[in-house]
PDB file of N, CA and C in Angstrom:
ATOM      1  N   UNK A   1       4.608  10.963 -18.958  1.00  0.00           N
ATOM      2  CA  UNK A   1       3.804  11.614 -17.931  1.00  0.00           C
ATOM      3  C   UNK A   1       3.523  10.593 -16.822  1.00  0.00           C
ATOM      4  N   UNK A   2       3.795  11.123 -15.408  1.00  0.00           N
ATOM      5  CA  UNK A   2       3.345   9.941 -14.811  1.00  0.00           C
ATOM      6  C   UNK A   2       2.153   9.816 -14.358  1.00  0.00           C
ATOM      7  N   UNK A   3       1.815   8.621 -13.586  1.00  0.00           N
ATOM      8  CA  UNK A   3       0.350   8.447 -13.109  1.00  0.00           C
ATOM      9  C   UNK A   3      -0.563   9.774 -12.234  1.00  0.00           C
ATOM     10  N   UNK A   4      -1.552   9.855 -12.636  1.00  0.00           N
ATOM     11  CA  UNK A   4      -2.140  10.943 -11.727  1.00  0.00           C
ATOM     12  C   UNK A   4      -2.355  10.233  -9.995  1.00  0.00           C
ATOM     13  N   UNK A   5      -2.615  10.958  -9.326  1.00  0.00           N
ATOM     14  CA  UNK A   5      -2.785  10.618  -7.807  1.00  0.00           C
ATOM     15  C   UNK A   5      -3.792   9.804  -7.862  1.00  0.00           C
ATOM     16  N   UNK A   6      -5.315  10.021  -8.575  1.00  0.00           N
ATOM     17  CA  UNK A   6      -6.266   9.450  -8.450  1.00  0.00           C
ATOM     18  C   UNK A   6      -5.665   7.853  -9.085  1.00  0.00           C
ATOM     19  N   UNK A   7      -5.406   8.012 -10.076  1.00  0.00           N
ATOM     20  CA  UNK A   7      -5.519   6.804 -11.171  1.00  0.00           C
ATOM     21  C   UNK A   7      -4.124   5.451  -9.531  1.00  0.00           C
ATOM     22  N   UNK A   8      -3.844   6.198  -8.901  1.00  0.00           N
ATOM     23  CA  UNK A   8      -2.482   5.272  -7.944  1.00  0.00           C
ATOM     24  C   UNK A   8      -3.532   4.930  -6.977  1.00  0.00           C
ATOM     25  N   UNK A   9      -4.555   5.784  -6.884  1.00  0.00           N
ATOM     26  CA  UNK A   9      -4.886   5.653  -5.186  1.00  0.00           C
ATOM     27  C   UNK A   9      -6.515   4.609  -5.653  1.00  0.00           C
ATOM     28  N   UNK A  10      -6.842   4.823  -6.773  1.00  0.00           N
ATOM     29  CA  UNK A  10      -8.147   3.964  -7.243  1.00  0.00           C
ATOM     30  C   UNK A  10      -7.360   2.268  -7.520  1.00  0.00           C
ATOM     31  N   UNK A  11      -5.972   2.402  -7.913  1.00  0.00           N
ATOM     32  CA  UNK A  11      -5.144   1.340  -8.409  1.00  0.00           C
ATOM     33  C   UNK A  11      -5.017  -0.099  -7.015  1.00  0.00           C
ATOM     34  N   UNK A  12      -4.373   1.320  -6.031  1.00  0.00           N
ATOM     35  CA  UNK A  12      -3.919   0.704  -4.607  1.00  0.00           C
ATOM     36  C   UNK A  12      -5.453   0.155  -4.111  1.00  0.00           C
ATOM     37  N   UNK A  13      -6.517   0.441  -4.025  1.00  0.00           N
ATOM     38  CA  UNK A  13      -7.520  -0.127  -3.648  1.00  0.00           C
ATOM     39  C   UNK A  13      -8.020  -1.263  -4.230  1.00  0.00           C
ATOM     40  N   UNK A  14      -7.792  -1.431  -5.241  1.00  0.00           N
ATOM     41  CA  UNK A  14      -8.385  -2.954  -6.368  1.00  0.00           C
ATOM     42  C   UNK A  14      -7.108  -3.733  -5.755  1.00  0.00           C
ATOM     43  N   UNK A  15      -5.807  -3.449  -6.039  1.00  0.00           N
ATOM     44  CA  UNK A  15      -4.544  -4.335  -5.831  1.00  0.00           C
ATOM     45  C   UNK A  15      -4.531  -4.675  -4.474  1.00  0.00           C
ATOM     46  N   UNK A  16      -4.690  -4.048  -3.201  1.00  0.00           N
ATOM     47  CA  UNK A  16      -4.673  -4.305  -2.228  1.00  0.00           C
ATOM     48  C   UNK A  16      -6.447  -4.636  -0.821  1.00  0.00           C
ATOM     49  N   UNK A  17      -6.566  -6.036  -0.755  1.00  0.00           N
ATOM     50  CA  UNK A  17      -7.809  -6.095  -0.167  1.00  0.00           C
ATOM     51  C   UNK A  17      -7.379  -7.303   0.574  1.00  0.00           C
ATOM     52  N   UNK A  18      -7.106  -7.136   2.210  1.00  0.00           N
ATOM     53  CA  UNK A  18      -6.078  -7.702   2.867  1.00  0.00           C
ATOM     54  C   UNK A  18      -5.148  -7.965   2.489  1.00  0.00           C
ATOM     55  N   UNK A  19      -4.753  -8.657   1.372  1.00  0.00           N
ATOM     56  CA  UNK A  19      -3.375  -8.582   1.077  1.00  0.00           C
ATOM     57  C   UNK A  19      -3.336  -8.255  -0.420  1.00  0.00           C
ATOM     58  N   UNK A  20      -1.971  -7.846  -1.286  1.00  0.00           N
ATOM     59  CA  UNK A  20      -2.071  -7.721  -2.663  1.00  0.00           C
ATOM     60  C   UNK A  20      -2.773  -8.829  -3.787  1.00  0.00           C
ATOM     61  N   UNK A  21      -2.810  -8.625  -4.507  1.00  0.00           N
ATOM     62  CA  UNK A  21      -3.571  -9.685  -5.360  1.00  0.00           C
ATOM     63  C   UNK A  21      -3.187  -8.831  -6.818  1.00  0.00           C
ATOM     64  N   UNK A  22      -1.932  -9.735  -7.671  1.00  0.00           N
ATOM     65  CA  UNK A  22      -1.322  -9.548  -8.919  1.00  0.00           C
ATOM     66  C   UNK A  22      -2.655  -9.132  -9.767  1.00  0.00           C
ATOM     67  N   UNK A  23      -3.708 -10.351  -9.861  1.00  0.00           N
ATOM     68  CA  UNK A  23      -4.984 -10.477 -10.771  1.00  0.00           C
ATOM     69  C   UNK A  23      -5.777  -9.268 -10.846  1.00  0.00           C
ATOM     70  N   UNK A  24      -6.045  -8.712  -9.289  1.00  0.00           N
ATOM     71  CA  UNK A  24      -6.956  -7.916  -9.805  1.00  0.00           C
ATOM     72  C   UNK A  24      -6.359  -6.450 -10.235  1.00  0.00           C
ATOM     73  N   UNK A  25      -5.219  -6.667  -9.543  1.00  0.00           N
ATOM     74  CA  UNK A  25      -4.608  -5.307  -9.900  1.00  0.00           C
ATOM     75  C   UNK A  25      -4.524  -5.092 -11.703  1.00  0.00           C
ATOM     76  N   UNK A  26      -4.042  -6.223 -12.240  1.00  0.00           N
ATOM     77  CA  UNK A  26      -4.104  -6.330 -13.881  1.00  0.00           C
ATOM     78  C   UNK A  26      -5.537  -6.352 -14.299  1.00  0.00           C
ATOM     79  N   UNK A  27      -6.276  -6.961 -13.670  1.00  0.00           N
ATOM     80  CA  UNK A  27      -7.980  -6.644 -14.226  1.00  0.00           C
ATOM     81  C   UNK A  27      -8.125  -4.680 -14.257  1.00  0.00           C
ATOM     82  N   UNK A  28      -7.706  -4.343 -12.586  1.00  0.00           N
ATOM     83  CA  UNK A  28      -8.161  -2.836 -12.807  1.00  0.00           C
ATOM     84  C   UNK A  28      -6.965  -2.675 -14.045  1.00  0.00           C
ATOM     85  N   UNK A  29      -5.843  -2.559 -14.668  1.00  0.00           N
ATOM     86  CA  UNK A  29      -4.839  -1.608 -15.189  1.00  0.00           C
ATOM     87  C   UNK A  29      -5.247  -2.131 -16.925  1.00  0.00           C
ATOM     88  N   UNK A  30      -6.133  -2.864 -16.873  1.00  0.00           N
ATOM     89  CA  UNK A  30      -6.082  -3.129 -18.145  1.00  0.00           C
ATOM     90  C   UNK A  30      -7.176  -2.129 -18.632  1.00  0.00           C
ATOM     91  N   UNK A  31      -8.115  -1.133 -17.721  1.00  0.00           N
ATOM     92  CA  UNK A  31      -8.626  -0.287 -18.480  1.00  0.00           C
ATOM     93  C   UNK A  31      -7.977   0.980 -19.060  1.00  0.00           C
ATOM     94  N   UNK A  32      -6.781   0.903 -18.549  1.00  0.00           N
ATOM     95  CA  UNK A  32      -5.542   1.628 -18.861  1.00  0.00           C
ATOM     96  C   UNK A  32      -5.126   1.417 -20.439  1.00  0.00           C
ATOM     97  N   UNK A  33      -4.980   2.535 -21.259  1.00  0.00           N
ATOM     98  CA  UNK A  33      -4.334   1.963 -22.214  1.00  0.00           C
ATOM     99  C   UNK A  33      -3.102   1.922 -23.076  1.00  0.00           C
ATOM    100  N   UNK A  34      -2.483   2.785 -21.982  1.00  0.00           N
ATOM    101  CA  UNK A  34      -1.040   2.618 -21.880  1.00  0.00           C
ATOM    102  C   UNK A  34      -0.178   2.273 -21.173  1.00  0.00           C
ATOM    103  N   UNK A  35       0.649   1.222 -21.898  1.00  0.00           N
ATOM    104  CA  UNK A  35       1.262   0.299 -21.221  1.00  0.00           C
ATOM    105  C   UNK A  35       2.145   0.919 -20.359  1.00  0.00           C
ATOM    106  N   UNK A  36       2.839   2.036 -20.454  1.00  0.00           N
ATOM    107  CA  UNK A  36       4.373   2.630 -20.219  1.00  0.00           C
ATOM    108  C   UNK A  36       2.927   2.550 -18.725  1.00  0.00           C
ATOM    109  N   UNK A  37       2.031   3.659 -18.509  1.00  0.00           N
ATOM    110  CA  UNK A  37       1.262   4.081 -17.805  1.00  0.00           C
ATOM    111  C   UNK A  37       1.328   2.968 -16.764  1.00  0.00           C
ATOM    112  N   UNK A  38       0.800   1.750 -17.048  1.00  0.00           N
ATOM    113  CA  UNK A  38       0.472   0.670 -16.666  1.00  0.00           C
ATOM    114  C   UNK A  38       1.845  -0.160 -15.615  1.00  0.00           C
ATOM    115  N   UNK A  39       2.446   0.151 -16.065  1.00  0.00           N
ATOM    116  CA  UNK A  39       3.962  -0.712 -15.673  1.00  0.00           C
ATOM    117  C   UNK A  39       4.335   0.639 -14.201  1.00  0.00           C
ATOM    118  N   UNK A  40       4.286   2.205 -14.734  1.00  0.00           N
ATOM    119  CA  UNK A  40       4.330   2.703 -13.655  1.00  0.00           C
ATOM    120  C   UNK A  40       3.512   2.727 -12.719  1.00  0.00           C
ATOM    121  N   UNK A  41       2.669   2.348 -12.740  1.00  0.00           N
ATOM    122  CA  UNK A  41       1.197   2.355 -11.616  1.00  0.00           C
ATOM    123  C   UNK A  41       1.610   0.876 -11.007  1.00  0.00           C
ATOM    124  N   UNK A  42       2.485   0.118 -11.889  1.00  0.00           N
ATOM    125  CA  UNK A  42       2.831  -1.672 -10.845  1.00  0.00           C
ATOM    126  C   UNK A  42       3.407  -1.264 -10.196  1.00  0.00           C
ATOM    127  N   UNK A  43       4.951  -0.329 -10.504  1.00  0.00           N
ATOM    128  CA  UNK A  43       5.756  -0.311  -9.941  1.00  0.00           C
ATOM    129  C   UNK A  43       5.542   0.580  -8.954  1.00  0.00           C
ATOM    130  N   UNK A  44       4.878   1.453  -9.065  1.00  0.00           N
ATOM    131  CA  UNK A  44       4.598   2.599  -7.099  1.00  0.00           C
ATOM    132  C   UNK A  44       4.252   1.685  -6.256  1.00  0.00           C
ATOM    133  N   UNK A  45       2.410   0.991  -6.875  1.00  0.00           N
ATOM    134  CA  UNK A  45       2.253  -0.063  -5.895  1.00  0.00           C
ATOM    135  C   UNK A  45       3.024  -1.226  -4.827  1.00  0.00           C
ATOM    136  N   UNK A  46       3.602  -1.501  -5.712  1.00  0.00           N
ATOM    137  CA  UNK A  46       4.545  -2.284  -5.419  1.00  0.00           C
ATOM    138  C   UNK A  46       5.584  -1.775  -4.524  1.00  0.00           C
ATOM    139  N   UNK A  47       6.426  -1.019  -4.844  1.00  0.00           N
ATOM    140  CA  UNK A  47       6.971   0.008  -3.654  1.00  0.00           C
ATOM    141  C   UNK A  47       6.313   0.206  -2.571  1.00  0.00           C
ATOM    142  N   UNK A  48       4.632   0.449  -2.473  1.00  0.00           N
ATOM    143  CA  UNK A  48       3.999   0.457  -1.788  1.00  0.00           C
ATOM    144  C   UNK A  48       3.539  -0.237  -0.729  1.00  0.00           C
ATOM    145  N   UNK A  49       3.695  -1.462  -1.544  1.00  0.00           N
ATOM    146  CA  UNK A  49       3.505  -2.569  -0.188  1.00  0.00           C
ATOM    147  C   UNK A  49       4.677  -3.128   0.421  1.00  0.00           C
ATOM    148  N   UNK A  50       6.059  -2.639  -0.212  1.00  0.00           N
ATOM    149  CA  UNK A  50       7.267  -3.520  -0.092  1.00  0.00           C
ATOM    150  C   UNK A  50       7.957  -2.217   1.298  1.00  0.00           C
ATOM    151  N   UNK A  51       7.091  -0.807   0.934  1.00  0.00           N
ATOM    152  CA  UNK A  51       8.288   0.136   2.033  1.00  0.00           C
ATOM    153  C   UNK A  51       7.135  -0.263   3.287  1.00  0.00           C
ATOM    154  N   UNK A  52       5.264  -0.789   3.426  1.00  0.00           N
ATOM    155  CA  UNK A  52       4.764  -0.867   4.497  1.00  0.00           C
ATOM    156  C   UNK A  52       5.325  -2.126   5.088  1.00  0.00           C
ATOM    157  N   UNK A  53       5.350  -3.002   4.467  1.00  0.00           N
ATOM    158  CA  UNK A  53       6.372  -4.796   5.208  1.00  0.00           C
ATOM    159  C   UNK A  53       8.088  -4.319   6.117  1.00  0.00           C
ATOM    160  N   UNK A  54       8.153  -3.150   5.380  1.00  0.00           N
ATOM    161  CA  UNK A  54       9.398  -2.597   5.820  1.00  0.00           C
ATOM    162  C   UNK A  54       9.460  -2.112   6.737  1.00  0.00           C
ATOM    163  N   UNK A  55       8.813  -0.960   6.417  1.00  0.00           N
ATOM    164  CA  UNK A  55       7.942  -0.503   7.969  1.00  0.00           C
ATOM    165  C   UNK A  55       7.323  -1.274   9.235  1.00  0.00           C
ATOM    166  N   UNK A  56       7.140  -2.179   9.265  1.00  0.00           N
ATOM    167  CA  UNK A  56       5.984  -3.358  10.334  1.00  0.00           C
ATOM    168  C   UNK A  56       7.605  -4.214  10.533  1.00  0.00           C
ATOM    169  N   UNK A  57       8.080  -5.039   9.942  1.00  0.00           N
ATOM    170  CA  UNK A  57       9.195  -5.442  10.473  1.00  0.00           C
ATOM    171  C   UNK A  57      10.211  -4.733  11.238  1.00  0.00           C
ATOM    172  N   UNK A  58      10.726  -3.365  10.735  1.00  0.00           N
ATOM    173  CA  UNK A  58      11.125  -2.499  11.584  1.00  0.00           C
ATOM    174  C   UNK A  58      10.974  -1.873  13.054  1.00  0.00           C
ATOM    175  N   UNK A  59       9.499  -2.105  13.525  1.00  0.00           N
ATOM    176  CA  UNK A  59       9.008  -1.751  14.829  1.00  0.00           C
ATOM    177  C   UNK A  59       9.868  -2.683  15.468  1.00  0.00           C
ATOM    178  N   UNK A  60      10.762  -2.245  16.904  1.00  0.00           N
ATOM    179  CA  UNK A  60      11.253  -2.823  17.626  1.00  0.00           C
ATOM    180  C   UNK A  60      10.016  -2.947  18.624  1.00  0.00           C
ATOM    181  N   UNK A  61      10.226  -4.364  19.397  1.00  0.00           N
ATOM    182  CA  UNK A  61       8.973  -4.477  20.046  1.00  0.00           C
ATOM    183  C   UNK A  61       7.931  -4.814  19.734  1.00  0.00           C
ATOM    184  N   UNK A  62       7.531  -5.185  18.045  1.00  0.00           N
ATOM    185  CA  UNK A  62       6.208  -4.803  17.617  1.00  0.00           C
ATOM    186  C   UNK A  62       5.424  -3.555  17.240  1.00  0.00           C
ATOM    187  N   UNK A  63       4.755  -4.262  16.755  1.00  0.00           N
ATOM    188  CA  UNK A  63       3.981  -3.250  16.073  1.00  0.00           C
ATOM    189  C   UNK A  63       2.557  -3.085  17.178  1.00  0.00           C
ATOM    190  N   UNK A  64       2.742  -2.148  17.565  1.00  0.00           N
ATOM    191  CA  UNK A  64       1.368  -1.138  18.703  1.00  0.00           C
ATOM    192  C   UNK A  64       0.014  -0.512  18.137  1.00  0.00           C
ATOM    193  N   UNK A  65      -0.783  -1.141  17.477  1.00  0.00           N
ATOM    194  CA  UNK A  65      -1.854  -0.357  16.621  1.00  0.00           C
ATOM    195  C   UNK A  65      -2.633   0.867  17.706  1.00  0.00           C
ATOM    196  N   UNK A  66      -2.704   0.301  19.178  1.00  0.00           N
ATOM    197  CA  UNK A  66      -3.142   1.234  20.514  1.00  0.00           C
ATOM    198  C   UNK A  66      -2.415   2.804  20.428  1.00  0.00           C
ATOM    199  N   UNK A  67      -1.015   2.663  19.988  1.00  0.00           N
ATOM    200  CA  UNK A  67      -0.303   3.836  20.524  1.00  0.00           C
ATOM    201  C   UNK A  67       0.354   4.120  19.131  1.00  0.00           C
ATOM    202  N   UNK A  68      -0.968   4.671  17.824  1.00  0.00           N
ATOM    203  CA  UNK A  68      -0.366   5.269  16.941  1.00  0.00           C
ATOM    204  C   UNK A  68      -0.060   4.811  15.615  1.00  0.00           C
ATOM    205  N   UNK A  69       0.588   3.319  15.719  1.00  0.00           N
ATOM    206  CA  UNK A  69       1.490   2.795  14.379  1.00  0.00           C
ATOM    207  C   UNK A  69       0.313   3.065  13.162  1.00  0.00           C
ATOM    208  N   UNK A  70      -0.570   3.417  12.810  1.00  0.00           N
ATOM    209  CA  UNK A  70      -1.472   3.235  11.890  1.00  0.00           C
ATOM    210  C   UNK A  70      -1.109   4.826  11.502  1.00  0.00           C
ATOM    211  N   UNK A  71      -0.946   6.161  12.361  1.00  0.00           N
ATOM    212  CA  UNK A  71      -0.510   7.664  11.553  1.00  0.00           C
ATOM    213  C   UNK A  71       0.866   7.125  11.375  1.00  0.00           C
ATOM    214  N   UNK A  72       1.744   6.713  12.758  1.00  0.00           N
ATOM    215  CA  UNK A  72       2.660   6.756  12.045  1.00  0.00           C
ATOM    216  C   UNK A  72       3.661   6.195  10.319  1.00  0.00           C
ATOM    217  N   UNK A  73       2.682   4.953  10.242  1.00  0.00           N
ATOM    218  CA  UNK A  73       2.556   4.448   8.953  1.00  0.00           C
ATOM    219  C   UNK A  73       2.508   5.089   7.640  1.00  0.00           C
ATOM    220  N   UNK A  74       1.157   5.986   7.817  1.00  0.00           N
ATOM    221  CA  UNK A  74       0.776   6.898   6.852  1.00  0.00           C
ATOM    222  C   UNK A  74       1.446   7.874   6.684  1.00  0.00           C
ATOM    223  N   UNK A  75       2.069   8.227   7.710  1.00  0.00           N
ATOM    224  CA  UNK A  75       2.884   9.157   7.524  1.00  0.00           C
ATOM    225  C   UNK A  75       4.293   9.189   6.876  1.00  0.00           C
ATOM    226  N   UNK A  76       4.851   8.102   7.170  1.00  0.00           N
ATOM    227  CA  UNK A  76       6.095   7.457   6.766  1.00  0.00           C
ATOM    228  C   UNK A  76       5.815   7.104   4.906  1.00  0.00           C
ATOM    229  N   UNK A  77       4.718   6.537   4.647  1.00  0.00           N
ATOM    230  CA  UNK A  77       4.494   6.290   3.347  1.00  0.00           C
ATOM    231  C   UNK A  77       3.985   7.358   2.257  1.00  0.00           C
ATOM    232  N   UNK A  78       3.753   8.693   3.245  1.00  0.00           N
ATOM    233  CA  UNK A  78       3.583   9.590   1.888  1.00  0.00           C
ATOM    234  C   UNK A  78       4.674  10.363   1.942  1.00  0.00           C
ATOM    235  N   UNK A  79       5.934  10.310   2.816  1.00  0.00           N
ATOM    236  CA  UNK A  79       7.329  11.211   2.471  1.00  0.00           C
ATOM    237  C   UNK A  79       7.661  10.800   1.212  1.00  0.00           C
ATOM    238  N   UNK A  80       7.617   8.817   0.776  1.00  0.00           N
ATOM    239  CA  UNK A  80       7.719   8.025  -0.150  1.00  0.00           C
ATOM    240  C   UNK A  80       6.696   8.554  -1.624  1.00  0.00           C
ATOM    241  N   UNK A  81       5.843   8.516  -0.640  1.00  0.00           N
ATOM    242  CA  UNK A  81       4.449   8.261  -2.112  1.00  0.00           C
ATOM    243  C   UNK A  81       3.222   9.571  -1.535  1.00  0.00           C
ATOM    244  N   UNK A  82       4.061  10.466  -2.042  1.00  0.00           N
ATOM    245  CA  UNK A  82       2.774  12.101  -1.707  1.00  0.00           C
ATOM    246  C   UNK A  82       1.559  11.229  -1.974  1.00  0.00           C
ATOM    247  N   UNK A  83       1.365  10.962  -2.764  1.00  0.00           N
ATOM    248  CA  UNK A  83       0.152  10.950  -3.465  1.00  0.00           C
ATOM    249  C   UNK A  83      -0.756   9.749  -3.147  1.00  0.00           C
ATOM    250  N   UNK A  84      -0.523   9.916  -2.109  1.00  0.00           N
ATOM    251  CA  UNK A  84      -1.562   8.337  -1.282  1.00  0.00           C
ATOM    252  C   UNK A  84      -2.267   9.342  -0.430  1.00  0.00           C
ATOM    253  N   UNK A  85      -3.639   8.646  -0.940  1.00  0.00           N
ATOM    254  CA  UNK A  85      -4.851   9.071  -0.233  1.00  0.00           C
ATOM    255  C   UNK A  85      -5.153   8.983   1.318  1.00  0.00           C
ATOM    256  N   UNK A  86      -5.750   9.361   2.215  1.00  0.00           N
ATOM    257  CA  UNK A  86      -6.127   8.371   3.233  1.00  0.00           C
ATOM    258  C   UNK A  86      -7.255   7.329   3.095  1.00  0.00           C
ATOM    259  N   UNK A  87      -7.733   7.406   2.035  1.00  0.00           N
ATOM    260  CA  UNK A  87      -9.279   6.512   1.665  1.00  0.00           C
ATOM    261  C   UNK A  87      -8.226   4.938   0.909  1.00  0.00           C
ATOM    262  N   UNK A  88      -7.653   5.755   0.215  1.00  0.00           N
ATOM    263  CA  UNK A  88      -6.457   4.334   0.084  1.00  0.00           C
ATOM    264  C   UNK A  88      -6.170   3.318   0.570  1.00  0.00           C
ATOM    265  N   UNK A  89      -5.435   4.233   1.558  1.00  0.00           N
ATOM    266  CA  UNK A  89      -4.453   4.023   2.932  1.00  0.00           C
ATOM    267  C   UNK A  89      -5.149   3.021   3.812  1.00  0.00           C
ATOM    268  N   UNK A  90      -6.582   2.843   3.790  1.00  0.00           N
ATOM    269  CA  UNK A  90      -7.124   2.136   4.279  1.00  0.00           C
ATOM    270  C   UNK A  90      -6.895   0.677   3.798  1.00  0.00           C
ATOM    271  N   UNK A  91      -6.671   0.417   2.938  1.00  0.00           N
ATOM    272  CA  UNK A  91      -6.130  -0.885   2.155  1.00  0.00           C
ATOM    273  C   UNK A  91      -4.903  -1.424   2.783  1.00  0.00           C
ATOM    274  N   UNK A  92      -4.018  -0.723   2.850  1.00  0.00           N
ATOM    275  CA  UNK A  92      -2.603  -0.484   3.258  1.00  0.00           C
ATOM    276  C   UNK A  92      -2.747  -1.199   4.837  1.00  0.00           C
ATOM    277  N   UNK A  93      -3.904  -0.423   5.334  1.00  0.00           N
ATOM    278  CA  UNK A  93      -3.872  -0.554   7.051  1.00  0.00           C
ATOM    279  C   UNK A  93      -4.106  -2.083   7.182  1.00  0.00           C
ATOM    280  N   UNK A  94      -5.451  -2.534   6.223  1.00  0.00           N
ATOM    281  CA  UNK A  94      -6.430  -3.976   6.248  1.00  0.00           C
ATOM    282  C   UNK A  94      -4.605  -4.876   6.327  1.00  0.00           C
ATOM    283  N   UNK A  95      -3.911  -4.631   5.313  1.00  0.00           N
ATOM    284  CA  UNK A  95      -3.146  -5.251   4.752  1.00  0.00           C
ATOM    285  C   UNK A  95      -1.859  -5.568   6.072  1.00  0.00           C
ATOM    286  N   UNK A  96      -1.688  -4.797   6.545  1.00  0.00           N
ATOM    287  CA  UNK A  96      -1.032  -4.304   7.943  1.00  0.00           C
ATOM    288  C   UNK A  96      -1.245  -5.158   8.846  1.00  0.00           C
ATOM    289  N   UNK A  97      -2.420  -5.138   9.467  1.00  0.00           N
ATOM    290  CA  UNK A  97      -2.873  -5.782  10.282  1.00  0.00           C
ATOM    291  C   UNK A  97      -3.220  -6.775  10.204  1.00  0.00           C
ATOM    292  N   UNK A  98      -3.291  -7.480   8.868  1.00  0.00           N
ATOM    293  CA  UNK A  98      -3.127  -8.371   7.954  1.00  0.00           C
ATOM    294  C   UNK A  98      -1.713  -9.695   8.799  1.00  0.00           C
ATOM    295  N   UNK A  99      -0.822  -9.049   8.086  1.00  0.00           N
ATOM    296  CA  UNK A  99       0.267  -9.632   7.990  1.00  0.00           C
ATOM    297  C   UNK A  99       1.116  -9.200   9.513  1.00  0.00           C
ATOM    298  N   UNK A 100       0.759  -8.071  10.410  1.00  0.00           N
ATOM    299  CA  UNK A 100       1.116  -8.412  11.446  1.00  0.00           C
ATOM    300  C   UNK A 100       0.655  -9.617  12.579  1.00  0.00           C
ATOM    301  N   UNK A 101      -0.505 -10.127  12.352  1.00  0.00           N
ATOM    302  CA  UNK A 101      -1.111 -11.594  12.605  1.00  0.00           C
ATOM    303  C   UNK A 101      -0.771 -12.116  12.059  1.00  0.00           C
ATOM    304  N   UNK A 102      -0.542 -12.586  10.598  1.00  0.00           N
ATOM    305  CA  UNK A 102       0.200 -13.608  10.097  1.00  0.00           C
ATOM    306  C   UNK A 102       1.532 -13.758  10.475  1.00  0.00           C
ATOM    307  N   UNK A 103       2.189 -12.882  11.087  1.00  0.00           N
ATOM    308  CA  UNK A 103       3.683 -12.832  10.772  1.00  0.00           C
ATOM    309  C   UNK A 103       4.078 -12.639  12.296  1.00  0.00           C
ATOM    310  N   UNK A 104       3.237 -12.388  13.083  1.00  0.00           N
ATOM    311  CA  UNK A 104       3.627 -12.268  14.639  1.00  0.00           C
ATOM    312  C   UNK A 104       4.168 -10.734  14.746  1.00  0.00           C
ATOM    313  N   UNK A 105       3.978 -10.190  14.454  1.00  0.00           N
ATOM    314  CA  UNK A 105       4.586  -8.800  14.664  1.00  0.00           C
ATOM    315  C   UNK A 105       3.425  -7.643  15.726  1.00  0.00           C
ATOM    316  N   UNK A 106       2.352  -8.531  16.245  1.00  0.00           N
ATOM    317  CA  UNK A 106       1.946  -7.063  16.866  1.00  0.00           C
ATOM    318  C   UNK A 106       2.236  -7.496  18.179  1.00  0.00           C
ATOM    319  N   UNK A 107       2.404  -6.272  19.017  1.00  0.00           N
ATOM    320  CA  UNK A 107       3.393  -5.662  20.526  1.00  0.00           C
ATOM    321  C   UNK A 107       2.160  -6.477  21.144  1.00  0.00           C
TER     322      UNK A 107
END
């Protein structure tokens, strides 16, 4: 059975707080008590942050937070992952804007 929406989108918020963090994500999954469970909730996440880096490098020009890139983001990541919240998504964004300063990527 796979992960419920809630149990991904409560997951993505502990794992992601500006940037991912392995630790806490295993602190939240260990109230989990199945492992199979556990390994699929790494692996969405993970997808998760690997298709938004994908996304932000991809902007030709940069990344424009003024003109949009933050729906268009969200939008792009639930064709991937229905089941991302927008209360989530907010993690996702911190994380975004994150690493487009670290990384030189905003327009």
């Amino acid at each position: 059975m796979p992960p419920r929406a809630e149990d991904l989108n409560r997951a993505l918020e502990q794992y992601v707080q500006t940037f991912p963090d392995a630790d806490r994500l295993e602190a939240h999954l260990a109230t989990h008590p199945d492992p199979g469970l556990r390994e699929m909730i790494r692996t969405e996440l993970r997808a998760v942050v690997s298709e938004t880096e994908k996304f932000l490098w991809a902007q030709e020009g940069g990344v424009s937070w003024a003109n949009g890139a933050e729906e268009h983001l969200f939008q792009h990541l639930r064709v991937r992952h229905p089941w991302l919240e927008r209360t989530a998504f907010r993690a996702i964004v911190g994380f975004s804007k994150w690493i487009c300063w670290h990384d030189g990527l905003n327009a």
